[in-house]
Protein backbone atom coordinates (compact mmCIF):
# COMPACT_ATOMS: atom_id res chain seq x y z
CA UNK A 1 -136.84 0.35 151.48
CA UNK A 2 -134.11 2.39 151.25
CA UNK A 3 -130.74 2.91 153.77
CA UNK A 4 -132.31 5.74 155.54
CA UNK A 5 -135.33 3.69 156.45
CA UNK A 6 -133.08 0.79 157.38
CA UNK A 7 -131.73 3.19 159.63
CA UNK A 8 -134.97 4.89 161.08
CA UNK A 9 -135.96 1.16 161.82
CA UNK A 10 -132.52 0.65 163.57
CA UNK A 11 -132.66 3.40 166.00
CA UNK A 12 -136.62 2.78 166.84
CA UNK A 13 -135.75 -1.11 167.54
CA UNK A 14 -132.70 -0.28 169.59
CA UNK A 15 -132.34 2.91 170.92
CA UNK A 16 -129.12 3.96 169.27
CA UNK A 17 -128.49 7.49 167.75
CA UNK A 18 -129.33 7.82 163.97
CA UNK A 19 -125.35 8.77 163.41
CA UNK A 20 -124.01 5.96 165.01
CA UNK A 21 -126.62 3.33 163.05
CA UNK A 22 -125.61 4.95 160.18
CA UNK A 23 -122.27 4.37 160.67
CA UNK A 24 -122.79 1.15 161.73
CA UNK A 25 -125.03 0.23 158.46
CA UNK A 26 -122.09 1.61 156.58
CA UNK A 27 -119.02 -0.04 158.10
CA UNK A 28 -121.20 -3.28 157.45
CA UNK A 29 -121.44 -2.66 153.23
CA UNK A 30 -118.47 -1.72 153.52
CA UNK A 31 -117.18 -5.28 155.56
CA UNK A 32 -118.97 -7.12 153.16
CA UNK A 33 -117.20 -5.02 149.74
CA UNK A 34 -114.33 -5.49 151.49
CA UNK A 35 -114.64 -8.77 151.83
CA UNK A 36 -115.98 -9.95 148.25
CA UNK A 37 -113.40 -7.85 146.69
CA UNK A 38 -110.69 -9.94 147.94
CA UNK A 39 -112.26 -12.83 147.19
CA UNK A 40 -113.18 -13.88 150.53
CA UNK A 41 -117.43 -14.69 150.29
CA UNK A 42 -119.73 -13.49 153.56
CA UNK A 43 -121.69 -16.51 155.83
CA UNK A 44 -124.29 -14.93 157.66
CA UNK A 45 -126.09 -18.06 159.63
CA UNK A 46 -129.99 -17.71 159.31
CA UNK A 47 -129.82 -14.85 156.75
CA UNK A 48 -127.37 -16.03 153.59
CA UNK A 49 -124.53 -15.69 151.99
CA UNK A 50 -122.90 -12.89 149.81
CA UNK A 51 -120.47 -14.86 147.88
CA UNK A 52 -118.68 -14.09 144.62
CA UNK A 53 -119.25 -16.15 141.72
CA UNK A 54 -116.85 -16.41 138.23
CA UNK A 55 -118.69 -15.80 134.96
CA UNK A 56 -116.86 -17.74 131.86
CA UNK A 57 -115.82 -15.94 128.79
CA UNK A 58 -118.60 -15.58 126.42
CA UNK A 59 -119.34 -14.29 123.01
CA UNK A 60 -121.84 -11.07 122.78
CA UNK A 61 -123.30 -9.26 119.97
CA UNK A 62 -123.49 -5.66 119.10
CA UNK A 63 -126.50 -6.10 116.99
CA UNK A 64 -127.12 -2.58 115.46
CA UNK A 65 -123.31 -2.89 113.96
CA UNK A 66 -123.95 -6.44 113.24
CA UNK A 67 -120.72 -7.36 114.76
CA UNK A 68 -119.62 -10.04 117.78
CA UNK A 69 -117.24 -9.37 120.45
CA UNK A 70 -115.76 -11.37 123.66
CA UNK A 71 -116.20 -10.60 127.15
CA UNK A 72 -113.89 -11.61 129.14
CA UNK A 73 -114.05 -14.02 132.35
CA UNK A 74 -115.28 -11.46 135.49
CA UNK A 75 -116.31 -12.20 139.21
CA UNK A 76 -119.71 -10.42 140.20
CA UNK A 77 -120.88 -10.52 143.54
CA UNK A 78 -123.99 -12.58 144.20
CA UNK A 79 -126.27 -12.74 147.28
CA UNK A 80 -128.12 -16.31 148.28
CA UNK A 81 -130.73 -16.25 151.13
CA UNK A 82 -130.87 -18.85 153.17
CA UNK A 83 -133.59 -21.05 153.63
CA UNK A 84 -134.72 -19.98 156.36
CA UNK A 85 -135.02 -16.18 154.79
CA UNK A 86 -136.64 -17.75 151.93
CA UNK A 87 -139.39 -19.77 153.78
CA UNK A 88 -140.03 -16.16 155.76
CA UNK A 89 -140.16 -14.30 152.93
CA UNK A 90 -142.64 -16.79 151.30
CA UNK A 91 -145.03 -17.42 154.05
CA UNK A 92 -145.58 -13.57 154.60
CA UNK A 93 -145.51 -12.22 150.90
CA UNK A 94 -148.91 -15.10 150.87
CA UNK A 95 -150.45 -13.42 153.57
């Protein structure tokens, strides 16, 4: 599913123009990018949480030159459904 059928499937379900679900989709990614990017994590109740988790330095390996390198600590955002999504998700994938 992409963003344009998320919004097709907006403006059958509601009614509202395809420009303003569009916009509405976007301000939304955009709340949430916002949001992670200043560290702040996303609690939507019933459908889960975009939160931003801290990876710990680790050593990699370039292993066509045979050599190791470090990469750094980083944050990467994450998303975890809640259990309610998950138990929906499950009983109709089944089906």
């Amino acid at each position: 599913m992409t963003k344009a059928d998320v919004v097709t499937e907006i403006v059958q379900e509601t009614g509202l123009d395809k420009n303003e679900a569009l916009k509405a989709i976007e301000a939304f990614m955009t709340s949430i990018k916002n949001s992670l990017a200043n560290g702040q994590n996303v609690y939507l109740r019933g459908f889960g949480s975009f939160i931003v988790k801290e990876r710990a330095e680790k050593t990699g390996r370039n292993i066509s030159k045979n050599t190791t390198i470090i990469i750094p600590a980083h944050n990467i955002p994450s998303f975890k459904p809640a259990k309610t999504f998950v138990e929906e998700v499950k009983t109709k994938v089944k089906s």
